[in-house]
C-alpha atoms as a PDB file:
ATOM      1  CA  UNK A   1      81.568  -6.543-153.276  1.00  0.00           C
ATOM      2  CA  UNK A   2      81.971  -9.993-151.144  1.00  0.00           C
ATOM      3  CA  UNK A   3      83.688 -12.665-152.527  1.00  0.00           C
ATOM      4  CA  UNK A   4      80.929 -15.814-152.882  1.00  0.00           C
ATOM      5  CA  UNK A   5      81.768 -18.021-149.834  1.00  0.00           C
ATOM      6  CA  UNK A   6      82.296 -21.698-150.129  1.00  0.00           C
ATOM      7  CA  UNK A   7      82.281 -24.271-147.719  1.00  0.00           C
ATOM      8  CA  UNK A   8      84.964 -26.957-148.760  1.00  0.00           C
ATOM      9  CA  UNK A   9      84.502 -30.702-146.998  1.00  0.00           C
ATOM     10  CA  UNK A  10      87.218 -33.268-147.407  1.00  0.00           C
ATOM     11  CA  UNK A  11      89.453 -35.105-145.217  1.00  0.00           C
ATOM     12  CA  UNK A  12      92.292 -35.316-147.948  1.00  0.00           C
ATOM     13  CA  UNK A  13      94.474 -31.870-146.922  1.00  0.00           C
ATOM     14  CA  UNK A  14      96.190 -32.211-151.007  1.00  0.00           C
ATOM     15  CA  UNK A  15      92.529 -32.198-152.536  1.00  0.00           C
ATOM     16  CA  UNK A  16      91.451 -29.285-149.670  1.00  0.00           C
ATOM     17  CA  UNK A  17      94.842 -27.088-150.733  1.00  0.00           C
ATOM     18  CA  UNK A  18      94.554 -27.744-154.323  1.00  0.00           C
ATOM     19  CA  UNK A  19      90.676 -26.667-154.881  1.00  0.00           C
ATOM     20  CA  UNK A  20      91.001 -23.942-152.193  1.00  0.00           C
ATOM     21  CA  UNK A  21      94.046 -22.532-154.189  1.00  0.00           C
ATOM     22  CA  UNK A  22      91.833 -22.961-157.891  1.00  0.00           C
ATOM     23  CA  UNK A  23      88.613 -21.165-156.116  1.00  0.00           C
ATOM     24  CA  UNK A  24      90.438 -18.317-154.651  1.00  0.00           C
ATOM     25  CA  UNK A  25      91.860 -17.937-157.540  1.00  0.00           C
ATOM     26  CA  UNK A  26      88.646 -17.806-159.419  1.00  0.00           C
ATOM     27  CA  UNK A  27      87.332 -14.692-156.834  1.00  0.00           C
ATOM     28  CA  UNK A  28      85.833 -16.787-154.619  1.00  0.00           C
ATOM     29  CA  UNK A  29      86.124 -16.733-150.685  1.00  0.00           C
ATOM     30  CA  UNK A  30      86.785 -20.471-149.220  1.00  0.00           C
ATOM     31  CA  UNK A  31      86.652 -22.297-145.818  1.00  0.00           C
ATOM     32  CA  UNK A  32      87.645 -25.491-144.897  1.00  0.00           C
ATOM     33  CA  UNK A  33      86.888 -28.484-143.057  1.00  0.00           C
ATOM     34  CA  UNK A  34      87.996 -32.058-142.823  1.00  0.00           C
ATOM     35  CA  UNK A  35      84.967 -33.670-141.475  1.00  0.00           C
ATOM     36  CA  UNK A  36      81.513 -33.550-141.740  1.00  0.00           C
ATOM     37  CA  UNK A  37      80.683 -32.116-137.757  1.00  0.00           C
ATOM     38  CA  UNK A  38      83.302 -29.058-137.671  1.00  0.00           C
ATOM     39  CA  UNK A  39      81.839 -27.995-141.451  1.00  0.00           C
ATOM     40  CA  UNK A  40      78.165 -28.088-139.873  1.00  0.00           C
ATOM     41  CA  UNK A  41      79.627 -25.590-136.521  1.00  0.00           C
ATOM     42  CA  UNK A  42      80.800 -23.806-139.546  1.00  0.00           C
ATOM     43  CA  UNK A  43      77.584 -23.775-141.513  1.00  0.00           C
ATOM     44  CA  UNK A  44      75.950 -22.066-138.503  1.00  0.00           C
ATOM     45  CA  UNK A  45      78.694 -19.552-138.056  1.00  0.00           C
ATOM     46  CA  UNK A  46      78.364 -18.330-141.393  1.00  0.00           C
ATOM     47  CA  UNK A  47      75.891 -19.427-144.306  1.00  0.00           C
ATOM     48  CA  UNK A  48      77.831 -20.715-147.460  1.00  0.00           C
ATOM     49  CA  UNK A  49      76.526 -19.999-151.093  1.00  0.00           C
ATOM     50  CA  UNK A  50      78.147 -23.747-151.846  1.00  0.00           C
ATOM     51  CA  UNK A  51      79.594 -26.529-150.341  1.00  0.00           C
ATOM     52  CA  UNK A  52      81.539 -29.264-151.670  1.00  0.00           C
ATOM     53  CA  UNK A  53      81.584 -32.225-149.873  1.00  0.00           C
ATOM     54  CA  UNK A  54      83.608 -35.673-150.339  1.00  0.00           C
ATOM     55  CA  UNK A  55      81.548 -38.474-149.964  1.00  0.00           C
ATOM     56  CA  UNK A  56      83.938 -40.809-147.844  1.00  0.00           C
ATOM     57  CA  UNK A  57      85.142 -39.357-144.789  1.00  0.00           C
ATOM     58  CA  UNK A  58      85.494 -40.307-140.774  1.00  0.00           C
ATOM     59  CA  UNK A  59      82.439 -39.636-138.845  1.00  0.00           C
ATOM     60  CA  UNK A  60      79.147 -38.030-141.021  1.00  0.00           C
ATOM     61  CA  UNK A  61      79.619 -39.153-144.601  1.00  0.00           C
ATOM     62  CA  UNK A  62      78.997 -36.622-147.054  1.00  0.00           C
ATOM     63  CA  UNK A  63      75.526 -38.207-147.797  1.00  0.00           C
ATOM     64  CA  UNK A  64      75.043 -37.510-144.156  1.00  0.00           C
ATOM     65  CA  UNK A  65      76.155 -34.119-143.997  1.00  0.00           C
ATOM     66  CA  UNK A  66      74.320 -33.182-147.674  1.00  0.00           C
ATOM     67  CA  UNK A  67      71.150 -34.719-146.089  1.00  0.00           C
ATOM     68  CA  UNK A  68      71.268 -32.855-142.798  1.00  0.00           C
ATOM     69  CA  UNK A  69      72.213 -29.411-144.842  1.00  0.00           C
ATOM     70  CA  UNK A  70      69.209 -29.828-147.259  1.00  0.00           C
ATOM     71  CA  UNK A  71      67.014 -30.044-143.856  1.00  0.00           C
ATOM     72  CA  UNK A  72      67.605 -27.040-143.019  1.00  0.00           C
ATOM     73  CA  UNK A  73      68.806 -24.989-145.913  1.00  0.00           C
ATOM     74  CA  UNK A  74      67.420 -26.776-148.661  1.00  0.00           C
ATOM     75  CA  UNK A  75      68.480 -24.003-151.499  1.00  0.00           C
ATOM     76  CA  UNK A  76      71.778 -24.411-150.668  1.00  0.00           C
ATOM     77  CA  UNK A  77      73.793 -26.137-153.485  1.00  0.00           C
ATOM     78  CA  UNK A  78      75.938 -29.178-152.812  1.00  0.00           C
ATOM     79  CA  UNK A  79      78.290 -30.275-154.864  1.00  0.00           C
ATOM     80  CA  UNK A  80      79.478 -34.282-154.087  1.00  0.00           C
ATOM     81  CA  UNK A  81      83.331 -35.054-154.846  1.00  0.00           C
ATOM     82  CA  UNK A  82      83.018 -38.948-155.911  1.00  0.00           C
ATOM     83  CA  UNK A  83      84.902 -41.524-157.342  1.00  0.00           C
ATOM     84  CA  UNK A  84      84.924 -42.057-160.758  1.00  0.00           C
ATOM     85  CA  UNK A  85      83.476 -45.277-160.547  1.00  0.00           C
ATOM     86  CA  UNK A  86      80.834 -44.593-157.781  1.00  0.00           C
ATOM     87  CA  UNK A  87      78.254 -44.521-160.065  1.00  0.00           C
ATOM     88  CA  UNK A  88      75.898 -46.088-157.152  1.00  0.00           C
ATOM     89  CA  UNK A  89      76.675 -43.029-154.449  1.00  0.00           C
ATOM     90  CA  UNK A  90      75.987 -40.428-157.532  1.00  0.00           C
ATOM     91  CA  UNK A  91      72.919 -41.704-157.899  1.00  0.00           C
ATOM     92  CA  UNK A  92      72.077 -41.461-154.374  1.00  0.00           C
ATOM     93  CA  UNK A  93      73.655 -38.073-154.073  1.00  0.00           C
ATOM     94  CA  UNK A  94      71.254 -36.711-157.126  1.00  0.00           C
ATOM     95  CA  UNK A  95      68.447 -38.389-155.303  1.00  0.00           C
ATOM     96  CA  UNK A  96      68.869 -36.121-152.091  1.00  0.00           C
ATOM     97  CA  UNK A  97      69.218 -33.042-153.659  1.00  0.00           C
ATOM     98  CA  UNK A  98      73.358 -32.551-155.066  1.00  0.00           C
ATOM     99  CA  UNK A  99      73.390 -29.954-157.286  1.00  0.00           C
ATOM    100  CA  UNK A 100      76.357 -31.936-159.460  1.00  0.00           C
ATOM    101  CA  UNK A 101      79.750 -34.034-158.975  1.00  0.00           C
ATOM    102  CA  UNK A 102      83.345 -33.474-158.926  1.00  0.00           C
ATOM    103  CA  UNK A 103      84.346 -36.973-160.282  1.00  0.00           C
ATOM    104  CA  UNK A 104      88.053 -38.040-159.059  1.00  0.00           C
ATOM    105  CA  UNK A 105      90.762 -37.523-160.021  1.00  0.00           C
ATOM    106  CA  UNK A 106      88.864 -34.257-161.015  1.00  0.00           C
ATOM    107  CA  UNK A 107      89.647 -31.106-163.703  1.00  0.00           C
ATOM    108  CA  UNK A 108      89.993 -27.771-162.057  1.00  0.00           C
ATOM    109  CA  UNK A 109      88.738 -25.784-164.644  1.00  0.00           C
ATOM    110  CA  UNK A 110      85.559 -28.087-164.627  1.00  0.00           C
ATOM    111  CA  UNK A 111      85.420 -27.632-160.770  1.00  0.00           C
ATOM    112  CA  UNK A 112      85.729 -24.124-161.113  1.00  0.00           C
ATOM    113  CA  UNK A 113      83.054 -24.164-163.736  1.00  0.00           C
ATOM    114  CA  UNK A 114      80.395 -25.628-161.770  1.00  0.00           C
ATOM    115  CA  UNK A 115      80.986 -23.938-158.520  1.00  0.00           C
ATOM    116  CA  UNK A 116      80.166 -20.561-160.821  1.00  0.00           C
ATOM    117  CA  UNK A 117      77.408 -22.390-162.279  1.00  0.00           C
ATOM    118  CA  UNK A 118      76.392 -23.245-158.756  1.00  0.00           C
ATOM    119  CA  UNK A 119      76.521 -19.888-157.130  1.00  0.00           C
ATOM    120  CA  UNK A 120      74.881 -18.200-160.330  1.00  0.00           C
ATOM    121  CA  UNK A 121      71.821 -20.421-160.183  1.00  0.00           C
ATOM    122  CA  UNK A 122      71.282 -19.956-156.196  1.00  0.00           C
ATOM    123  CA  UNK A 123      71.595 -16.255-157.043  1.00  0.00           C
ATOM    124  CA  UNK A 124      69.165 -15.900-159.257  1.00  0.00           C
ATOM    125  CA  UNK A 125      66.377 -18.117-157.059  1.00  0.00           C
ATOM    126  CA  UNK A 126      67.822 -16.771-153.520  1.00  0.00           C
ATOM    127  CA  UNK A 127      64.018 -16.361-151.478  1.00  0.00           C
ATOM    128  CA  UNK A 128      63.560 -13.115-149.103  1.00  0.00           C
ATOM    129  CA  UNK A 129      64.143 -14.048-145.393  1.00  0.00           C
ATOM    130  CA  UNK A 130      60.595 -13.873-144.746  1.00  0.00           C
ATOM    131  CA  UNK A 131      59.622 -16.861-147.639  1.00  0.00           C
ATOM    132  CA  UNK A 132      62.767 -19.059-146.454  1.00  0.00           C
ATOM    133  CA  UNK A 133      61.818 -19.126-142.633  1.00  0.00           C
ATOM    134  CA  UNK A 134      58.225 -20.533-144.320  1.00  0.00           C
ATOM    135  CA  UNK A 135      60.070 -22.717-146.866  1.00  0.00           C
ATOM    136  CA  UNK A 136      62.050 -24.203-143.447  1.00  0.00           C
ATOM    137  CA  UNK A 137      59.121 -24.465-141.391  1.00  0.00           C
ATOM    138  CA  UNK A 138      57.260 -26.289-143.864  1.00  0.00           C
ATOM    139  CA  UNK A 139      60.021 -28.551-145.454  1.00  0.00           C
ATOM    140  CA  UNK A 140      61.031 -29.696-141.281  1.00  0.00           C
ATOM    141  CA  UNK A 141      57.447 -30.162-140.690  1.00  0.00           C
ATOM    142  CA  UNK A 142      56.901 -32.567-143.921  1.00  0.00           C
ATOM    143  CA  UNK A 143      59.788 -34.489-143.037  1.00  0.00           C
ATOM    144  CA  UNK A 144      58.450 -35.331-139.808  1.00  0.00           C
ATOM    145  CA  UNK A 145      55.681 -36.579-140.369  1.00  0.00           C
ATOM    146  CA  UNK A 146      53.053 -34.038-140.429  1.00  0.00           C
ATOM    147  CA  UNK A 147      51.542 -33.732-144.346  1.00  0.00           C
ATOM    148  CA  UNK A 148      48.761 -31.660-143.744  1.00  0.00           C
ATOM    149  CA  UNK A 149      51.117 -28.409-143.433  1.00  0.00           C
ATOM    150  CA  UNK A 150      50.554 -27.098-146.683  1.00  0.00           C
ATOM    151  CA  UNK A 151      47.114 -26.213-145.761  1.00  0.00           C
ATOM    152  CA  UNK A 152      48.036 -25.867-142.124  1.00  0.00           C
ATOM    153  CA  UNK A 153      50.313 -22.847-143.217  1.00  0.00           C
ATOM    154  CA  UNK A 154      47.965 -21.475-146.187  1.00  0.00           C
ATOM    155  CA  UNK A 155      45.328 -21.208-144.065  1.00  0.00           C
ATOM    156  CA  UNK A 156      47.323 -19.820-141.250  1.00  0.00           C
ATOM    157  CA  UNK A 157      48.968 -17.340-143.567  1.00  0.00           C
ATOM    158  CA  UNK A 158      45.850 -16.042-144.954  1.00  0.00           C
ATOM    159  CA  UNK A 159      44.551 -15.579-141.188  1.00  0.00           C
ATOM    160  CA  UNK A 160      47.546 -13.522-140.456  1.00  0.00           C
ATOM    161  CA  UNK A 161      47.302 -11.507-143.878  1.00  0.00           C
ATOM    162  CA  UNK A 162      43.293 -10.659-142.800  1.00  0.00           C
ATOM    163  CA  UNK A 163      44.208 -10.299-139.161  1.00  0.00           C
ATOM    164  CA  UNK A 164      46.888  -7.607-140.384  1.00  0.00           C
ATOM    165  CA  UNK A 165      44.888  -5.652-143.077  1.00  0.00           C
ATOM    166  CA  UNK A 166      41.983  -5.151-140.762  1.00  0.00           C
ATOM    167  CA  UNK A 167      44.372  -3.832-138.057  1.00  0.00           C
ATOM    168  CA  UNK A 168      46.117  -1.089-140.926  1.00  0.00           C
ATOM    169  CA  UNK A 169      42.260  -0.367-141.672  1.00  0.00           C
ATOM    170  CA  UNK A 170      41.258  -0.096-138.078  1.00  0.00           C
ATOM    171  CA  UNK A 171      38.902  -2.366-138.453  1.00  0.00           C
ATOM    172  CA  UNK A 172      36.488  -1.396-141.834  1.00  0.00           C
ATOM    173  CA  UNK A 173      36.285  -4.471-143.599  1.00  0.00           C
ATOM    174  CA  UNK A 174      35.329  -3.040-147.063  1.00  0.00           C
ATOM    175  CA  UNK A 175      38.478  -1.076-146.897  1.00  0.00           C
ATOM    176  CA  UNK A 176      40.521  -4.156-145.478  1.00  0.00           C
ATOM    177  CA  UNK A 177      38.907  -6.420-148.250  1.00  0.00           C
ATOM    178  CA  UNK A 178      39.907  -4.342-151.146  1.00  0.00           C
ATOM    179  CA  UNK A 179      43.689  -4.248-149.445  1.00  0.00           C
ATOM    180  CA  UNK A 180      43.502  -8.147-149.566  1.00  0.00           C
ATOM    181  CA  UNK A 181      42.458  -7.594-153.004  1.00  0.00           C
ATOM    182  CA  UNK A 182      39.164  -8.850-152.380  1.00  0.00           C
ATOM    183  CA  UNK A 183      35.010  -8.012-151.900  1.00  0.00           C
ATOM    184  CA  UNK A 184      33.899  -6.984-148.628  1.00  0.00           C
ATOM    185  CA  UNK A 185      31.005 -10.626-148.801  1.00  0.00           C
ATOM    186  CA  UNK A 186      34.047 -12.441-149.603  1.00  0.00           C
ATOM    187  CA  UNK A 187      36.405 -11.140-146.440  1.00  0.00           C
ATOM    188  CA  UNK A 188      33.371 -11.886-144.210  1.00  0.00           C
ATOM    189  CA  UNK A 189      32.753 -15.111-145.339  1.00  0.00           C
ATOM    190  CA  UNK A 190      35.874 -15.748-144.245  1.00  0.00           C
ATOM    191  CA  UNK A 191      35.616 -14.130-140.847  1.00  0.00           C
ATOM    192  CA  UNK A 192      32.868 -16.205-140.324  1.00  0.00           C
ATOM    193  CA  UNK A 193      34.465 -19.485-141.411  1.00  0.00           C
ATOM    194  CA  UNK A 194      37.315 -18.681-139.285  1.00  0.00           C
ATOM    195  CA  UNK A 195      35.181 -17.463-136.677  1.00  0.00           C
ATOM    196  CA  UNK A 196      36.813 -14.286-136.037  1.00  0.00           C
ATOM    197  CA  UNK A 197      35.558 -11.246-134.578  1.00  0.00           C
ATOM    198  CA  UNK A 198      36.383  -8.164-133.575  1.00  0.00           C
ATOM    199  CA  UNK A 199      38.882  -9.115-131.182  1.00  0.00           C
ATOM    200  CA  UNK A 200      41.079 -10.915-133.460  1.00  0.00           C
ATOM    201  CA  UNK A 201      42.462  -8.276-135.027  1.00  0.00           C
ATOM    202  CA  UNK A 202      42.859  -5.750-131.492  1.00  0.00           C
ATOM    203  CA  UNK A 203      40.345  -3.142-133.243  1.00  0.00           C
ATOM    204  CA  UNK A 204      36.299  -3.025-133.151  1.00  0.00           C
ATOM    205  CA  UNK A 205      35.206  -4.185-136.883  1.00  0.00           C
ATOM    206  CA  UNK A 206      33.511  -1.099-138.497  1.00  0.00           C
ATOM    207  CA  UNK A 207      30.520  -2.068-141.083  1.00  0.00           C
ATOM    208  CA  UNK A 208      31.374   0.605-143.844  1.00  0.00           C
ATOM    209  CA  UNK A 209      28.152   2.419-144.879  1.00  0.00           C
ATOM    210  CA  UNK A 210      29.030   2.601-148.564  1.00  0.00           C
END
């Protein structure tokens, strides 16, 4: 079985050697960076199931790097290594999504405890490939501007859905509504609101006798 990978962001090389050491240790696999641009190259290379991120660095700031990662991954779990007396930047970490903080000068058996707490609680709510491209789509859409994509995707979805059961059923709509899990007035109703005809789903619609 792979070891869990985490992505490790700091621009202190002690604090990068010392929690690399405790989390390999702990069975987990660990990459490094030491600023916030060569840990997003490395993001792309290969997905993470954590990072931990300092907050002050050169360049993107951890904030910056946590708020660019939850853009486009936004289940993965951040951890934010503060100081203890930051109590301003936790807030504003919690607000953008960090999963928890590694207060400084920090315990290692506390670190280790909440990368495992981490990593359990993005296993258990890890989406199929197929619901995260959606969740992407919809979350980069939102940000930029565009709030009517919830609807813009349900009704889009539901298209596709009829689109695709009338294709399996070559075309009978009584047998393609009770696919969808509906009645046959109920799937042409929404042909009709859609206006959609034969041609929509490459097959000639079929009006089922019985």
């Amino acid at each position: 079985m792979d070891k869990p990978l985490i992505l490790l962001v700091d621009d202190d090389s002690s604090i990068r050697w010392v929690l690399s050491k405790a989390l390999n240790n702990a069975g987990f696999k660990v990459v490094a960076a030491n600023n916030g641009q060569d840990a997003l190259k490395l993001i792309e290379q290969q997905l993470p199931k954590l990072i931990i991120t300092d907050v002050q660095m050169p360049g993107i700031s951890g904030l910056e790097l946590m708020e660019t990662i939850k853009l486009r991954h936004p289940d993965l779990p951040v951890v934010i290594i503060t100081a203890n007396t930051d109590t301003q930047m936790a807030v504003e970490s919690h607000k953008i999504g960090a999963f928890d903080f590694l207060p400084k000068p920090f315990d290692i058996i506390q670190a280790v405890s909440i990368c495992q707490k981490a990593i359990a609680k993005d296993s258990i709510e890890e989406l199929p490939p197929w619901q995260e491209q959606i969740q992407r789509t919809m979350l980069a859409e939102y940000h930029q501007g565009n709030q009517s994509i919830f609807t813009e995707l349900q009704k889009g979805f539901e298209q596709f859905m009829v689109e695709q059961a009338l294709t399996i059923c070559q075309g009978h709509k009584q047998k393609a509504a009770k696919l969808l899990g509906w009645g046959r007035n109920t799937l042409t109703r929404k042909l009709q609101s859609w206006q959609l005809d034969a041609q929509s789903s490459g097959n000639k619609t079929t009006e089922d006798n019985n």
